[in-house]
N, C-alpha and C. Protein backbone atom coordinates (compact mmCIF):
# COMPACT_ATOMS: atom_id res chain seq x y z
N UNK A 1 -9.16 -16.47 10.12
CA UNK A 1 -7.89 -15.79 10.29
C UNK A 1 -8.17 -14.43 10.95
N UNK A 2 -7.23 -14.06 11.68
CA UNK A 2 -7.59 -13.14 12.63
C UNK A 2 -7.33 -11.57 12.01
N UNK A 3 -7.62 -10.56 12.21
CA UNK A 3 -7.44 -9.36 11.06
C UNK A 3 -5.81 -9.07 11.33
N UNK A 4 -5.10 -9.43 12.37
CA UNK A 4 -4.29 -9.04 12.60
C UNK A 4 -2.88 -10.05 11.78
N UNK A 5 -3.28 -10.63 11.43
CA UNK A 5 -2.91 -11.74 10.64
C UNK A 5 -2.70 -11.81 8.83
N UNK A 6 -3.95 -10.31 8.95
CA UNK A 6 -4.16 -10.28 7.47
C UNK A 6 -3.44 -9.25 7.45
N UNK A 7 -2.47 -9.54 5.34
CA UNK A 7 -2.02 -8.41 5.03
C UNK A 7 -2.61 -7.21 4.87
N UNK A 8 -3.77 -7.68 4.33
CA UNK A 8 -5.15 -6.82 3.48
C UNK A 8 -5.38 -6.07 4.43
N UNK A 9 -5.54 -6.22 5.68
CA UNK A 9 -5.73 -5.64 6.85
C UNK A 9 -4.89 -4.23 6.88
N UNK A 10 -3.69 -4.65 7.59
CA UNK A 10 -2.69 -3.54 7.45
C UNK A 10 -2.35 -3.18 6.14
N UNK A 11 -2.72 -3.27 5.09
CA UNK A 11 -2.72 -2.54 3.82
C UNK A 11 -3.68 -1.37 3.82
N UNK A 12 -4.83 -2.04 4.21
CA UNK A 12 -6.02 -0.98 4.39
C UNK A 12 -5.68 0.40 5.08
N UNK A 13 -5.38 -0.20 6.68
CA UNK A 13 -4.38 0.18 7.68
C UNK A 13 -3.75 1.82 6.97
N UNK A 14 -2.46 1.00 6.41
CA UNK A 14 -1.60 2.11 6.09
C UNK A 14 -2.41 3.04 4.84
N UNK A 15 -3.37 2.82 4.36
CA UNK A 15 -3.78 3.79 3.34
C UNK A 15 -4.87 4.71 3.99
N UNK A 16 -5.18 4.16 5.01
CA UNK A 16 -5.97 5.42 5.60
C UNK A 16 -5.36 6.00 5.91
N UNK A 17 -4.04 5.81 6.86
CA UNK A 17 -3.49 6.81 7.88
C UNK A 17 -2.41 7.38 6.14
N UNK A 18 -1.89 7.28 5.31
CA UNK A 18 -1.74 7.65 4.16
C UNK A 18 -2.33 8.93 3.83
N UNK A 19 -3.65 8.69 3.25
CA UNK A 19 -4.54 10.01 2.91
C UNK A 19 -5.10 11.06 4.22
N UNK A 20 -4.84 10.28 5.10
CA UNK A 20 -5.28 11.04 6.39
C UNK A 20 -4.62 11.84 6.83
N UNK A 21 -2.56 11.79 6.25
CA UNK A 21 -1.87 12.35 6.86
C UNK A 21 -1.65 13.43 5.62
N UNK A 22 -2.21 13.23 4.42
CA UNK A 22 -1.68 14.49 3.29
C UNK A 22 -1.95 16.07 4.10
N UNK A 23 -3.18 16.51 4.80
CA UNK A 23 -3.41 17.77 5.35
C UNK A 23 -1.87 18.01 5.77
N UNK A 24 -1.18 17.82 6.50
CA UNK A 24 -0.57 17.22 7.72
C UNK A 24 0.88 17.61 7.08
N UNK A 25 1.12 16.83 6.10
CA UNK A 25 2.45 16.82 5.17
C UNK A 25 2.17 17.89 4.14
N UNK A 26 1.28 17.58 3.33
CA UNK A 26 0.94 18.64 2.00
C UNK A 26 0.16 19.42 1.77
N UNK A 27 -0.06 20.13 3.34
CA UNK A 27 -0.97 21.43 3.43
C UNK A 27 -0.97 22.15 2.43
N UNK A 28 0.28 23.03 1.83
CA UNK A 28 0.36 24.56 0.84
C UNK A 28 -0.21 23.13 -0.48
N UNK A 29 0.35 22.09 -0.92
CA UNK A 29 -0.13 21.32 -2.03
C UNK A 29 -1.62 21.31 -2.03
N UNK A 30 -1.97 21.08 -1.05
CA UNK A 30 -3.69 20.95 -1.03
C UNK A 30 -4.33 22.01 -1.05
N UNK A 31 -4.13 23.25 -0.11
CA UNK A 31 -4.25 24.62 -0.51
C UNK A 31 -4.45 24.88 -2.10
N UNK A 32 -3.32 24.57 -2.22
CA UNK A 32 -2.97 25.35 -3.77
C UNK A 32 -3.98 24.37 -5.02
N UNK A 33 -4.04 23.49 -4.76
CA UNK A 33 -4.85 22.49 -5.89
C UNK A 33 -6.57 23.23 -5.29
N UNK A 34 -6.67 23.25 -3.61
CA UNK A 34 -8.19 24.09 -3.94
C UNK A 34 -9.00 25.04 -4.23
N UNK A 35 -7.65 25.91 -4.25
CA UNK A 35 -7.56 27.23 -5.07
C UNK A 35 -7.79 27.40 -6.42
N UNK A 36 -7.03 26.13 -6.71
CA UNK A 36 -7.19 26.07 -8.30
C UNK A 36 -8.75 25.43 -9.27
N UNK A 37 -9.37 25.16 -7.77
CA UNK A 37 -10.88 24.92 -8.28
C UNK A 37 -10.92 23.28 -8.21
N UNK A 38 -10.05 22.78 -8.01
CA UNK A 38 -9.61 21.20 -8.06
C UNK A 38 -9.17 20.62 -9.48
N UNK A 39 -10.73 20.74 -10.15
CA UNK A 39 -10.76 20.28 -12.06
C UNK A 39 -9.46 20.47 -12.41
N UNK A 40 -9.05 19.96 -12.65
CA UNK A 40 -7.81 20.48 -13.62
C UNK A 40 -6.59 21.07 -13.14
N UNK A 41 -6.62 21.12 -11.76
CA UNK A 41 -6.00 22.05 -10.64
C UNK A 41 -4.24 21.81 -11.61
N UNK A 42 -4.16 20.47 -11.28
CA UNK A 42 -2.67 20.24 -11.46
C UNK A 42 -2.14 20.55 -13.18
N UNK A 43 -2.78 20.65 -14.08
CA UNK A 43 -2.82 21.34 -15.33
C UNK A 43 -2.68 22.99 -15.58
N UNK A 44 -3.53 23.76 -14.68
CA UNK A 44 -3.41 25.02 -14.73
C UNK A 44 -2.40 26.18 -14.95
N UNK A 45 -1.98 25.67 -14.04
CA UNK A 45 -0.36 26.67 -13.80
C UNK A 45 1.06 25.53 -14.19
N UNK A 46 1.90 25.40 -14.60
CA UNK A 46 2.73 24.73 -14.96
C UNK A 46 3.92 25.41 -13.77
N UNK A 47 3.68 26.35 -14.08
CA UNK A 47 4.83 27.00 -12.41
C UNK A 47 4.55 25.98 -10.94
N UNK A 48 3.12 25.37 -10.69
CA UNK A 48 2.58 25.68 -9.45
C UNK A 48 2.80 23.43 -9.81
N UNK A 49 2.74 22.82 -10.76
CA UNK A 49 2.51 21.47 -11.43
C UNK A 49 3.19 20.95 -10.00
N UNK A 50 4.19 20.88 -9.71
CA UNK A 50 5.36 20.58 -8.85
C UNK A 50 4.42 20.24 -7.52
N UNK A 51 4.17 21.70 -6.61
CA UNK A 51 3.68 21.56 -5.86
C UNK A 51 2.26 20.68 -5.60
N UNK A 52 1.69 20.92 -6.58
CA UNK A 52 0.44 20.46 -6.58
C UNK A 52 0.51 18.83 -6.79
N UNK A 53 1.49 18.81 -7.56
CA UNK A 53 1.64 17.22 -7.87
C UNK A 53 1.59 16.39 -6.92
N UNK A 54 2.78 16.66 -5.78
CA UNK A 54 3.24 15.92 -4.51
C UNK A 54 1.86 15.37 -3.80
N UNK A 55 1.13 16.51 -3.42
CA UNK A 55 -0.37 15.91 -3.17
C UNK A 55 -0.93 15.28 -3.54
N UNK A 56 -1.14 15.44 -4.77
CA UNK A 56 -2.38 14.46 -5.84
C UNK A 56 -1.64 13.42 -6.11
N UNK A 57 0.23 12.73 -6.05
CA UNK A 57 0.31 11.39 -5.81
C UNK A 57 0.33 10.53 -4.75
N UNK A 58 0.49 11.40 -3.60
CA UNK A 58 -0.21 10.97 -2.41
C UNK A 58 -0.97 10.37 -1.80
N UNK A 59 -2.13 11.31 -2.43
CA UNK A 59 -3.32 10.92 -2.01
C UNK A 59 -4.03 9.73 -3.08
N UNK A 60 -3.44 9.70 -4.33
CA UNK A 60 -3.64 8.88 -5.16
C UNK A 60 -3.22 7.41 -4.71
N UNK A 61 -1.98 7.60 -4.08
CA UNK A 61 -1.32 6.23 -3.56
C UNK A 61 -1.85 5.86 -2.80
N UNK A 62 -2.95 6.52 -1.86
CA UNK A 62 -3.22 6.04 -0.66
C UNK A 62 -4.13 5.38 -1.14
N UNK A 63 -5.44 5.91 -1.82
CA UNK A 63 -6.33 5.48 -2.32
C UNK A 63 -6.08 4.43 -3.01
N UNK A 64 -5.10 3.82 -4.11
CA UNK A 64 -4.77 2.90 -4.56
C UNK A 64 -4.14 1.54 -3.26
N UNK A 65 -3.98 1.85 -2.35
CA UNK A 65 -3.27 1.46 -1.82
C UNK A 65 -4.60 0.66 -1.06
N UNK A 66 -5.57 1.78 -0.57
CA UNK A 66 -6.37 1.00 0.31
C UNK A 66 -7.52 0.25 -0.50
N UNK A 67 -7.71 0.50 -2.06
CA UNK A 67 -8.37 -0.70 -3.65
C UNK A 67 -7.96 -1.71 -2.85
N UNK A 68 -6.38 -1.73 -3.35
CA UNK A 68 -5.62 -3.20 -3.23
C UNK A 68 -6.07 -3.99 -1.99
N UNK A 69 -5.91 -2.98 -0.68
CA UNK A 69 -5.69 -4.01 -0.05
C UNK A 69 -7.05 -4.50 0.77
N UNK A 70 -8.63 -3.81 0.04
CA UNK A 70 -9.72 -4.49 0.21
C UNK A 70 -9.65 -5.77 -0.77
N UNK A 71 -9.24 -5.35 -1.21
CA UNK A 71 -9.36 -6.79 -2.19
C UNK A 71 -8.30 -8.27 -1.78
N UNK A 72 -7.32 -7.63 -1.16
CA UNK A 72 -6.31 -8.83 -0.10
C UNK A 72 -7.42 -9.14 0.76
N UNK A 73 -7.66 -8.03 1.56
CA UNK A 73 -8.27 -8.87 2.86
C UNK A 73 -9.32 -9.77 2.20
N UNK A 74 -10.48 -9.29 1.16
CA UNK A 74 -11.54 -10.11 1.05
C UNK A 74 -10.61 -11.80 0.66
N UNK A 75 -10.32 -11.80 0.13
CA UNK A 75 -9.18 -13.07 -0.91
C UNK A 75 -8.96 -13.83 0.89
N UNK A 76 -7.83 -13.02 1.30
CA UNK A 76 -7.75 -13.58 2.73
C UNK A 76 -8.82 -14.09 3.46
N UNK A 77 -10.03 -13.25 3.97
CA UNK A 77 -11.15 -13.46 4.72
C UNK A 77 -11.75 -15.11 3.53
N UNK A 78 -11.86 -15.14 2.58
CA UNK A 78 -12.19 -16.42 1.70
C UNK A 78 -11.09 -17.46 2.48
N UNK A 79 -9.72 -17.15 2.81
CA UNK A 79 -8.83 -18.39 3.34
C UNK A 79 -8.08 -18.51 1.71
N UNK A 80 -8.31 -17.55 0.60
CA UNK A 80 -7.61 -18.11 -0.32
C UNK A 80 -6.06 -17.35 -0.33
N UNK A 81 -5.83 -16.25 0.66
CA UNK A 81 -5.03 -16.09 1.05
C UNK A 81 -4.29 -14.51 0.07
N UNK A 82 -3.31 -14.01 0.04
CA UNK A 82 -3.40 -12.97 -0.33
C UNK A 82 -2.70 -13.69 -1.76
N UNK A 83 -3.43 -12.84 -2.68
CA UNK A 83 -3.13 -13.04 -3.89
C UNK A 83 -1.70 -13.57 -4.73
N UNK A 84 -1.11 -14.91 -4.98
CA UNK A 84 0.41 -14.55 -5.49
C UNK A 84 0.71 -13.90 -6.15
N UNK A 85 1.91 -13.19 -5.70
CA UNK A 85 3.06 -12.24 -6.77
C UNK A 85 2.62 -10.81 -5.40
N UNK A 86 1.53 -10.81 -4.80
CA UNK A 86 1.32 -9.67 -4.17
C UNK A 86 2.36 -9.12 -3.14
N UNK A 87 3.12 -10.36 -2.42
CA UNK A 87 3.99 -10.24 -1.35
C UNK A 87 5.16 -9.93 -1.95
N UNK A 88 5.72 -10.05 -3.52
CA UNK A 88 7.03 -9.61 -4.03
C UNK A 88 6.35 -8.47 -4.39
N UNK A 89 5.74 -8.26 -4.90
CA UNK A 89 5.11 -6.78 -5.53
C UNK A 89 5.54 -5.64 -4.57
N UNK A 90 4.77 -6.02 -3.20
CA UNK A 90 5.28 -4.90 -1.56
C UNK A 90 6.62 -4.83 -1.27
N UNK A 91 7.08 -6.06 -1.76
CA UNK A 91 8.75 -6.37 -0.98
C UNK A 91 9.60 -5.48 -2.06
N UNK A 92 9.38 -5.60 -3.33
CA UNK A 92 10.04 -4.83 -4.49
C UNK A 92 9.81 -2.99 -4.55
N UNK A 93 9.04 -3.18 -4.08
CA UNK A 93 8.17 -1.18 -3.75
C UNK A 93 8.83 -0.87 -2.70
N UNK A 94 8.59 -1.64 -1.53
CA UNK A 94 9.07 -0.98 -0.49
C UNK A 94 10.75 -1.43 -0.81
N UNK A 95 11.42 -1.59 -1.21
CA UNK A 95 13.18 -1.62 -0.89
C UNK A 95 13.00 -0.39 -2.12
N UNK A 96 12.25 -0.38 -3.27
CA UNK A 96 12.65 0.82 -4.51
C UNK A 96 12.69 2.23 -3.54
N UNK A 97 11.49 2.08 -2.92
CA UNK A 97 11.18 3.16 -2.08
C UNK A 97 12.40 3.62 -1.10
N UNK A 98 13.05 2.66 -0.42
CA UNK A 98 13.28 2.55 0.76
C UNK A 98 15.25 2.88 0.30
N UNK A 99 15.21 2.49 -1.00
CA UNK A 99 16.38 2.84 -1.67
C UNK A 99 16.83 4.60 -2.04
N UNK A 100 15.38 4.94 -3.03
CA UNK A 100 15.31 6.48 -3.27
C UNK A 100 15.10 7.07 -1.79
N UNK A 101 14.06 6.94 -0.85
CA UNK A 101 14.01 8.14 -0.07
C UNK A 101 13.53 7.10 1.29
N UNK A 102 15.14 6.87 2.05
CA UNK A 102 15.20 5.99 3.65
C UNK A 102 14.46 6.62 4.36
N UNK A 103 14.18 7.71 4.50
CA UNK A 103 13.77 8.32 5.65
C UNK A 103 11.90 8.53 5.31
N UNK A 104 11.64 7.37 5.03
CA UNK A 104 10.42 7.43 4.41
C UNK A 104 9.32 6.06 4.96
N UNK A 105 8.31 6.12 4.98
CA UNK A 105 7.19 4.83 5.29
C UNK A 105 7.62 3.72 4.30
N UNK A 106 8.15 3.39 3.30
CA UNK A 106 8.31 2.60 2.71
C UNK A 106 8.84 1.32 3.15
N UNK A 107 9.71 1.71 4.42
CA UNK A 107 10.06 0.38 5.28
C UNK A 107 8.82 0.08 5.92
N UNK A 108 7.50 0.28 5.86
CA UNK A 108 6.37 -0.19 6.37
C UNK A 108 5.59 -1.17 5.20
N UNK A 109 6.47 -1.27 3.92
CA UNK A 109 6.09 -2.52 2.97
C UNK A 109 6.54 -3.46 3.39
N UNK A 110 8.16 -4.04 4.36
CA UNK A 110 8.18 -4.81 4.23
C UNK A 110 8.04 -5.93 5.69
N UNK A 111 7.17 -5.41 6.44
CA UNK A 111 6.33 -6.93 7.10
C UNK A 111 5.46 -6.76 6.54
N UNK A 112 4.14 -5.89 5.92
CA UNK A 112 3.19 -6.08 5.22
C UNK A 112 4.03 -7.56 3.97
N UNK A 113 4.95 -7.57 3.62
CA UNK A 113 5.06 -8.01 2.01
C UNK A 113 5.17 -9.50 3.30
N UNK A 114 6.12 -9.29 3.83
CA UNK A 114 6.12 -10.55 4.88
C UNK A 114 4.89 -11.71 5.11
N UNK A 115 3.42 -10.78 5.88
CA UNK A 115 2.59 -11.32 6.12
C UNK A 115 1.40 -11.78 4.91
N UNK A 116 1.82 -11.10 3.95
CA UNK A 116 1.63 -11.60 2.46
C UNK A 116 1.52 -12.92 2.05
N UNK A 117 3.26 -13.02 2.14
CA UNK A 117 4.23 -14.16 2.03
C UNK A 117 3.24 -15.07 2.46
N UNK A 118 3.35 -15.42 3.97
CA UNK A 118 2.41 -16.24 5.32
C UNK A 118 1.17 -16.03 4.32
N UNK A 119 0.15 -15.35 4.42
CA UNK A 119 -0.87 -15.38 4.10
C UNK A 119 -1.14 -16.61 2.94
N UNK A 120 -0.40 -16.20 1.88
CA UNK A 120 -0.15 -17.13 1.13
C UNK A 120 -0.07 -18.49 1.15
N UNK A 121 1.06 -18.58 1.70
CA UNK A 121 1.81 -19.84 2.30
C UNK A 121 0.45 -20.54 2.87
N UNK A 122 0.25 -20.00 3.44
CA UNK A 122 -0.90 -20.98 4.34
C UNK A 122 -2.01 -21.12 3.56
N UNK A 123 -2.39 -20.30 2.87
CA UNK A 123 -3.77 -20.84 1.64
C UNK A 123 -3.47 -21.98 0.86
N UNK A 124 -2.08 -21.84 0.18
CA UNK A 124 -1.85 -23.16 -0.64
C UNK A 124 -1.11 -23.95 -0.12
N UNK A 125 -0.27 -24.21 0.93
CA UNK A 125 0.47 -25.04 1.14
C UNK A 125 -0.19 -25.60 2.97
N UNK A 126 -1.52 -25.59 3.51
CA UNK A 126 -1.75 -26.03 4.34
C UNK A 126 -1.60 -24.92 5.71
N UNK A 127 -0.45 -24.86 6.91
CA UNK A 127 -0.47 -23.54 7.53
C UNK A 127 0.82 -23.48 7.95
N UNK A 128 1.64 -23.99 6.59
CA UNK A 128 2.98 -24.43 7.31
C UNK A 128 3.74 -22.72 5.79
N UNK A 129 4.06 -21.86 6.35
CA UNK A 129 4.97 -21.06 5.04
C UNK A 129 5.78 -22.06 3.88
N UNK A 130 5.76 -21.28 3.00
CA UNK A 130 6.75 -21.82 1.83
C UNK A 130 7.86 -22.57 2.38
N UNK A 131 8.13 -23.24 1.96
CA UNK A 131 9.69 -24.19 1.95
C UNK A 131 9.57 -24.85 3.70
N UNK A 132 8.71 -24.72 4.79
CA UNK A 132 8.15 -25.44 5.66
C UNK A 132 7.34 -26.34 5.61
N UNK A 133 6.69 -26.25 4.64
CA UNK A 133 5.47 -27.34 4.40
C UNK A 133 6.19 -28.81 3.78
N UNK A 134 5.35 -29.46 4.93
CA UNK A 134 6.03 -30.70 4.53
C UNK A 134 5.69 -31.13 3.12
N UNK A 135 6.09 -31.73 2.06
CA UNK A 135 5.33 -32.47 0.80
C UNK A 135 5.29 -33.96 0.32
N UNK A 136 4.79 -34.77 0.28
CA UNK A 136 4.65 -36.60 0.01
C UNK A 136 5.24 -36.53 -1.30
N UNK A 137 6.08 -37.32 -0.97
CA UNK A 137 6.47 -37.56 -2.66
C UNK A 137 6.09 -37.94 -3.59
């Protein structure tokens, strides 16, 4: 399967450019957490929690983001395809997301949750998607 094909792929994808873009978006957040020595940064000041927070879930998401989706691609690269429940998991995040704050990447869950779907589809049901695959009675 071709990388372009894989969800795991563009999961990876979006979690680099994710943590890559915190400088970028949450400069004074990142500032301010390295000021604070890092340890404990977001504990320190309870005034400053706010700011500092936005960063450190950020960058947390990204990182979580790009776990997951080494572990799709490997599953994929096997042909066993991306994990089930993984493609509702993206499709359910990205509309929660995409519900609280439109003007946001979260509409970038859902062809990832899409090629999921496919990924899937084609591990267990041959290379035909869900409800395409022919079945013998």
């Amino acid at each position: 399967m071709s990388l372009a094909r894989c969800s795991g792929f563009w999961t990876v994808l979006l979690a680099v450019v994710h943590v890559s873009t915190a400088p970028l978006f949450y400069a004074d957040s990142l500032r301010s957490i390295l000021e604070a020595g890092v340890l404990g940064a977001l504990d320190k000041d309870p005034e400053l929690a706010t700011l500092r927070g936005a960063a450190f879930w950020y960058v947390t998401v990204g990182l979580f983001l790009g776990l997951v989706g080494v572990m799709v691609l490997r599953a994929e690269r096997r042909g066993e395809g991306a994990p089930r429940g993984f493609a509702g998991a993206l499709a359910a995040t990205g509309v929660w997301g995409v519900v609280l704050t439109p003007a946001s990447g979260f509409w970038l869950f859902l062809p990832l949750a899409w090629l999921a779907w496919r990924s899937t589809a084609r591990a267990h049901r041959g290379t035909e998607p869900a409800g395409l695959a022919t079945r013998a009675p």
